[in-house]
Protein backbone atom coordinates (compact mmCIF):
# COMPACT_ATOMS: atom_id res chain seq x y z
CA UNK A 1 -31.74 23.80 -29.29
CA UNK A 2 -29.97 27.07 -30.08
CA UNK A 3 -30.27 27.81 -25.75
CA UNK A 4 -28.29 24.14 -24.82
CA UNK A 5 -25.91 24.93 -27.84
CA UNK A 6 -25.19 28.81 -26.25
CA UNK A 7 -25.02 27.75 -22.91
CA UNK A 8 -22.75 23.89 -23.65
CA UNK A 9 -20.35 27.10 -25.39
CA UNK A 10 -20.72 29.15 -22.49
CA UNK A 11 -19.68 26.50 -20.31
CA UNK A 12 -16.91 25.32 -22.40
CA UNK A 13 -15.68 28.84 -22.33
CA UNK A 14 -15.92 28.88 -18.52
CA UNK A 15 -14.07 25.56 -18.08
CA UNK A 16 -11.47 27.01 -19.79
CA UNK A 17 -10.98 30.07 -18.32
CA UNK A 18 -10.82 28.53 -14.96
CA UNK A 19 -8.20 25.77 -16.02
CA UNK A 20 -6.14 28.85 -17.59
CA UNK A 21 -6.35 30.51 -14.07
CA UNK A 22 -5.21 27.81 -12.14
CA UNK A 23 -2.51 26.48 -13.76
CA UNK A 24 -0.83 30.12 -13.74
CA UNK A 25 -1.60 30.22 -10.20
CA UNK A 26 0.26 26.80 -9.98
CA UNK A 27 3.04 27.96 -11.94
CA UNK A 28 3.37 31.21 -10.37
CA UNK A 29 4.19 30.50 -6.63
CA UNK A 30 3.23 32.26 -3.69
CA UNK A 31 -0.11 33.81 -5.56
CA UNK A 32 -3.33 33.66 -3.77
CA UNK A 33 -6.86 33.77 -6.18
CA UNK A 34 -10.24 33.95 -5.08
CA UNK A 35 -11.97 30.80 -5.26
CA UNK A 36 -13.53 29.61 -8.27
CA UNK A 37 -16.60 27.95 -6.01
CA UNK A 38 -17.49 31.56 -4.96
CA UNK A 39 -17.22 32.87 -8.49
CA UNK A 40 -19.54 30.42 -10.03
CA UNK A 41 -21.47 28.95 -7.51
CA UNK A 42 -22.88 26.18 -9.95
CA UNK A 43 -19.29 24.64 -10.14
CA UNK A 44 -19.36 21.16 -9.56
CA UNK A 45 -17.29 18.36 -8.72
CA UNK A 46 -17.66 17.08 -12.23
CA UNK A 47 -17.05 20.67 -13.63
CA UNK A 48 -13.34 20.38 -11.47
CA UNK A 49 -12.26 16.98 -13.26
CA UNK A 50 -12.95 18.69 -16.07
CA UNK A 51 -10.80 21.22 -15.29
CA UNK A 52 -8.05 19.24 -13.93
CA UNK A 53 -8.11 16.99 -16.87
CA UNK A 54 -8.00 20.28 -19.07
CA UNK A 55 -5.44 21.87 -16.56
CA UNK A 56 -3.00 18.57 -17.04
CA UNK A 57 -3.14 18.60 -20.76
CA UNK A 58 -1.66 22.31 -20.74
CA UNK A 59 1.22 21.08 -18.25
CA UNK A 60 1.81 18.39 -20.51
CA UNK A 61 2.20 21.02 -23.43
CA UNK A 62 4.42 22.93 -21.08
CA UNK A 63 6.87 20.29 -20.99
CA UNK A 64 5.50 18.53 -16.94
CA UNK A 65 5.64 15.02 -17.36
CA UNK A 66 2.67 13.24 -15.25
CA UNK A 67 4.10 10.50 -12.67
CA UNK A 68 0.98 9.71 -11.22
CA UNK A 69 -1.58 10.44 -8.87
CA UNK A 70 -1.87 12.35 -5.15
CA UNK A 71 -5.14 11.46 -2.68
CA UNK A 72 -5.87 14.39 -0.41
CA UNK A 73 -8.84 14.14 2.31
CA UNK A 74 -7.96 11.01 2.94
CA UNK A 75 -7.97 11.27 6.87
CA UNK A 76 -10.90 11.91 8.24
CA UNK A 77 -9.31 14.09 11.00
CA UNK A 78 -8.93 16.84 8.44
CA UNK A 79 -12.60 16.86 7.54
CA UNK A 80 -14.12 19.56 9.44
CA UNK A 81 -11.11 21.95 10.08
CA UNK A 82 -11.22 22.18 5.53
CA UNK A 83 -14.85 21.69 4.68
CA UNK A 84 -14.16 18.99 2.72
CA UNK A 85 -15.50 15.81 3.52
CA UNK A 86 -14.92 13.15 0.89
CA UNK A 87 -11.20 11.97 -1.11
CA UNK A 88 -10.14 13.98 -4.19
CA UNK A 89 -6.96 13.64 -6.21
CA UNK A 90 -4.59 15.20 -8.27
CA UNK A 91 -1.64 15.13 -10.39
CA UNK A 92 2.27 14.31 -9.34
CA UNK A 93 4.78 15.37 -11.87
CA UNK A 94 8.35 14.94 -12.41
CA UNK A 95 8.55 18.41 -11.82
CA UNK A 96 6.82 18.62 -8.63
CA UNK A 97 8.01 14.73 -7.51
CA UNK A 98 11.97 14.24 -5.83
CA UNK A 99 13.68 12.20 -3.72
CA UNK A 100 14.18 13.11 0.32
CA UNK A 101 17.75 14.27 -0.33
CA UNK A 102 18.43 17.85 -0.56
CA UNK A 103 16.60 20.76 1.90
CA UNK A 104 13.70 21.85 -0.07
CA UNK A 105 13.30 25.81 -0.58
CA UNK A 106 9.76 27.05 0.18
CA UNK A 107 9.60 30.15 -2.02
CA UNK A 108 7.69 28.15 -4.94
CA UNK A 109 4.91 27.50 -2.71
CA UNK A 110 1.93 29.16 -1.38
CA UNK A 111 1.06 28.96 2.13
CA UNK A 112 2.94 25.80 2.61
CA UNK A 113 1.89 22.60 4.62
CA UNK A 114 4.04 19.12 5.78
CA UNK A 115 1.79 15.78 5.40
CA UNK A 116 3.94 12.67 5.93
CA UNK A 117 2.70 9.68 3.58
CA UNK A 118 3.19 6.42 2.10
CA UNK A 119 3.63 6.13 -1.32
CA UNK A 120 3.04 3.15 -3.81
CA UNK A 121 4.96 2.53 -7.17
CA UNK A 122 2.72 0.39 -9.76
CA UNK A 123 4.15 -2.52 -11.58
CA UNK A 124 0.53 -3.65 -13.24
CA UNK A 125 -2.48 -1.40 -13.45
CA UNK A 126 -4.97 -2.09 -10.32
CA UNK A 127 -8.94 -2.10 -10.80
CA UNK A 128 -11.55 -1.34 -9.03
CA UNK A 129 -12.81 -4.99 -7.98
CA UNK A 130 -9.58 -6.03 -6.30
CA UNK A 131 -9.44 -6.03 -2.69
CA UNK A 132 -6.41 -5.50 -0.66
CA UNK A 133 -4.37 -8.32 -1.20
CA UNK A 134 -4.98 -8.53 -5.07
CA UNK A 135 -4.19 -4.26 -5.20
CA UNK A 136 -0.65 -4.78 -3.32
CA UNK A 137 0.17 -7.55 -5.74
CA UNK A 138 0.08 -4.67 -8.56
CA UNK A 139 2.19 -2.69 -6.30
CA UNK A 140 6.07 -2.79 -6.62
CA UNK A 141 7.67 -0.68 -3.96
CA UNK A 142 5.95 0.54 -1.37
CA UNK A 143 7.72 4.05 0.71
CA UNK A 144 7.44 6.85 2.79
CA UNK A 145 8.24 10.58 2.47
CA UNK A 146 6.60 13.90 2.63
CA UNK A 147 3.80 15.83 0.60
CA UNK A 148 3.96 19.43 0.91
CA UNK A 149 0.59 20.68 0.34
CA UNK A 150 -0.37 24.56 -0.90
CA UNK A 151 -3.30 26.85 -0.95
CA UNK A 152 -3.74 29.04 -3.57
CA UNK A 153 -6.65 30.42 -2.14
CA UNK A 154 -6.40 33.35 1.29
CA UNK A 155 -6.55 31.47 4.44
CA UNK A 156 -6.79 27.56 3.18
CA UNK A 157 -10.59 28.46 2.76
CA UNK A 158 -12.45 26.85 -0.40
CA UNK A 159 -14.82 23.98 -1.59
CA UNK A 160 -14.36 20.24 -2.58
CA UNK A 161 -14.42 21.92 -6.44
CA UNK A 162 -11.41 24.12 -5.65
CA UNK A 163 -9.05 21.82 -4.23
CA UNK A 164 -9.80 19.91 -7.23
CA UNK A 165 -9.14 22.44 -9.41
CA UNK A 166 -5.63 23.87 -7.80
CA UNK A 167 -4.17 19.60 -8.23
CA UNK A 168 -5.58 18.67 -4.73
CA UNK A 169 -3.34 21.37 -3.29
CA UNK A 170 -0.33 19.30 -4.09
CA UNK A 171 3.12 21.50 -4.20
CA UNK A 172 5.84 18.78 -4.23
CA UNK A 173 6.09 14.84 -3.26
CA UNK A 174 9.26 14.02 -1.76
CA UNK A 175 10.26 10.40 -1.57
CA UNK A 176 12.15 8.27 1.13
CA UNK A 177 13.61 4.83 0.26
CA UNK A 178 12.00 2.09 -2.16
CA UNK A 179 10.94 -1.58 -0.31
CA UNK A 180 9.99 -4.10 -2.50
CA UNK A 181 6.60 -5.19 -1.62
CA UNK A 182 6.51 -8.58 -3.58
CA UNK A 183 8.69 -10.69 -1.82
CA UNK A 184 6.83 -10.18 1.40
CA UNK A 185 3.65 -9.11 0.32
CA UNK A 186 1.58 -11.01 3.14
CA UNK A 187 3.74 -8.96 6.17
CA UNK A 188 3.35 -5.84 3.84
CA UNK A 189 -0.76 -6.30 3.78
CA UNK A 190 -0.83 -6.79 7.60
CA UNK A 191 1.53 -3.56 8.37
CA UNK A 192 0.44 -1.38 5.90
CA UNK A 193 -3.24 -1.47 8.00
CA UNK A 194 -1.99 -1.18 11.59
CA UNK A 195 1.43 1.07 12.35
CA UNK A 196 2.02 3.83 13.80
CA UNK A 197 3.48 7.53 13.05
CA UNK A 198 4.73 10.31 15.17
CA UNK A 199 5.67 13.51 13.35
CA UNK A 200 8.34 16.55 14.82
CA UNK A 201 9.66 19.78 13.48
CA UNK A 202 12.88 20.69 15.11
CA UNK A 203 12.78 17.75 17.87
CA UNK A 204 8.95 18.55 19.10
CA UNK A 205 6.40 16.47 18.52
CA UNK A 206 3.78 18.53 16.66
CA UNK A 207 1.57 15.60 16.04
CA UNK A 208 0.71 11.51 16.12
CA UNK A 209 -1.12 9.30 13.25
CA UNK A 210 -2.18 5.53 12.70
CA UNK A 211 -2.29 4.10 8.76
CA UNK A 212 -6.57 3.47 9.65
CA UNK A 213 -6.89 7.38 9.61
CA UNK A 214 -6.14 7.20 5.91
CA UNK A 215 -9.97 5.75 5.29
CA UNK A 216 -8.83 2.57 7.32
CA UNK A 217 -5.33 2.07 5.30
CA UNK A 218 -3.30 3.03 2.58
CA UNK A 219 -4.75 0.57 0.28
CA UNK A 220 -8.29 1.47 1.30
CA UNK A 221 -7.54 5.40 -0.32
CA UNK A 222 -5.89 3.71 -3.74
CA UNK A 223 -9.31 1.56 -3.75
CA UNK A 224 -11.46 4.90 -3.13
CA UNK A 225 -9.43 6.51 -5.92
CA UNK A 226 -9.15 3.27 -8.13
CA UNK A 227 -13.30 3.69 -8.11
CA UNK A 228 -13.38 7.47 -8.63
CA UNK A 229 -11.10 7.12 -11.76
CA UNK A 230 -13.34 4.37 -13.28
CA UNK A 231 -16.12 6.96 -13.20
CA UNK A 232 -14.46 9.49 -14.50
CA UNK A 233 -14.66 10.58 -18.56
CA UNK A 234 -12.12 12.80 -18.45
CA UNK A 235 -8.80 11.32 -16.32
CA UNK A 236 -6.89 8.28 -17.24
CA UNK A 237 -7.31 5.22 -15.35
CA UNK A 238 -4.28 4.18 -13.25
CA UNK A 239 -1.15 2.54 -15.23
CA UNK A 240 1.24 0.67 -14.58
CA UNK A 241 4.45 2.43 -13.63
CA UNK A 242 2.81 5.19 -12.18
CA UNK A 243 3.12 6.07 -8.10
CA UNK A 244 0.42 7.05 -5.93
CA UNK A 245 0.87 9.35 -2.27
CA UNK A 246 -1.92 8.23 -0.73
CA UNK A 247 -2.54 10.94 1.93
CA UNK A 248 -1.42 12.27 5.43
CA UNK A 249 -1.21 10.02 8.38
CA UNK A 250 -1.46 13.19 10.64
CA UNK A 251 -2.91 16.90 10.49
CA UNK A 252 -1.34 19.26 7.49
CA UNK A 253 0.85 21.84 9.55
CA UNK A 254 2.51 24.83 8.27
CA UNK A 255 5.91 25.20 7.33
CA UNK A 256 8.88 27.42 7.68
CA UNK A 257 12.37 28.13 6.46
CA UNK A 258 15.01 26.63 8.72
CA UNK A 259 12.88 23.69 9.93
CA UNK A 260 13.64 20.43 10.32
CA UNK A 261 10.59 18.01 9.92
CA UNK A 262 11.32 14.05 11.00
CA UNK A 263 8.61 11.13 11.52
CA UNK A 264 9.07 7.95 13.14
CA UNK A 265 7.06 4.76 12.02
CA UNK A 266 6.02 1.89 14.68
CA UNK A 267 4.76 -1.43 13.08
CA UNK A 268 6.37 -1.32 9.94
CA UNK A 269 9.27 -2.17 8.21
CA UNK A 270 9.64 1.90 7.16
CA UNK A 271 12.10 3.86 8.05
CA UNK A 272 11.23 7.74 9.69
CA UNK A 273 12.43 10.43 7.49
CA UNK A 274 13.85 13.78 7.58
CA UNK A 275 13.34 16.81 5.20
CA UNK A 276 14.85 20.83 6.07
CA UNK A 277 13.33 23.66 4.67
CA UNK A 278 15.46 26.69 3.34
């Protein structure tokens, strides 16, 4: 009994000392740490909700105000270039959350990366049973924008735990214009499954996408995460009023100071948008 006491302590103590870690990494910008994975190689999945749920309680006490959730590894593209081969999530905040509006400096970030996305705002909390049709009628507006994505750790290399750990490598969430989704919610569940993206920087295209990459639609990833938060004894469930980024339509390329980065959409009623980096 006195072994499982030491080593729940020990454990506790480790929890914590990784959660104190990464959220000075997050706060810090442009700070690289080993990752934790290769530290303590017994770190699980379950040990990094921990830690996130740990790591958002000490932004909360730091004055960040959660807005709601980000999906990363949604597209299946990206599985094999990261290592990672299953959906994780992390936290938005209104810190970390604007609208496409302003050119968006880079020195915050670490290693920075552009994923274009669609984002959902949450009028009524969704669950875990509802298929598609019954999760967009808990969804208010519906938009598109920009994720920039960060690695803490050298060279984008880590483990599923990791990206957990650093907020599923989320940097900032930048939001395009609001659509209501409930007055045409039947055209919205087609679309949303079926349209098209190209992505530029400076004019080129850099890349192409389809909304079935992101595990076969947008509402498909806030299912996936709908079912990982109902297992989870550590994270809220979703609520209503919070939004959800539901992952890149295309690769995650890097980023650079005097770019330009547009998308254009095909399919659906959403317009292309444009961010500059100074």
């Amino acid at each position: 009994m006195t072994n499982a006491i030491e080593d729940a302590a020990t454990e506790s103590t480790t929890i914590r000392k990784i959660a104190d870690e990464a959220v000075a990494a997050f706060n810090s910008g442009a700070r690289h740490v080993q990752p934790f994975s290769t530290r303590y190689p017994t770190f699980s999945l379950n040990d990094a909700y921990r830690v996130a749920a740990l790591a958002n309680n000490m932004r909360v006490a730091q004055g960040y105000k959660p807005l709601g959730r980000k999906i990363g590894f949604t597209n299946r593209r990206m599985w094999d270039e990261y290592g990672v081969r299953a959906p994780i999530w992390g936290y938005v905040y209104d810190r970390t959350m604007q609208e496409l509006a302003v050119p968006l400096p880079l020195d915050p970030y670490t290693s920075p990366k552009i994923e274009p996305e669609i984002i959902f705002g949450f009028a009524v909390a969704p669950l875990s049973s509802m298929d598609d049709a019954a999760l967009l009628s808990c969804v208010a507006w519906v938009a598109h924008g920009f994720e920039i994505v960060q690695s803490i750790f050298p060279d984008w290399k880590f483990a599923a735990a990791d990206t957990v750990v650093a907020d599923a490598m989320h940097a900032a969430l930048l939001v395009g214009p609001r659509h209501d989704v409930r007055s045409q919610a039947g055209e919205w569940l087609n679309t949303l499954a079926s349209f098209d993206i190209k992505l530029y920087c400076d004019g080129q295209l850099m890349d192409r996408g389809h909304a079935s990459n992101i595990l076969g639609g947008p509402l498909s990833a806030v299912r996936h995460l709908v079912e990982l938060l109902s297992r989870d004894p550590n994270n809220p469930p979703l609520a209503a009023g919070e939004i959800v980024s539901t992952g890149t339509l295309t690769r995650a390329l890097p980023v650079k100071a005097g770019e330009t980065w547009t998308t254009k959409l095909k399919g659906i009623d959403l317009e292309g948008v444009s961010l500059r980096f100074c």
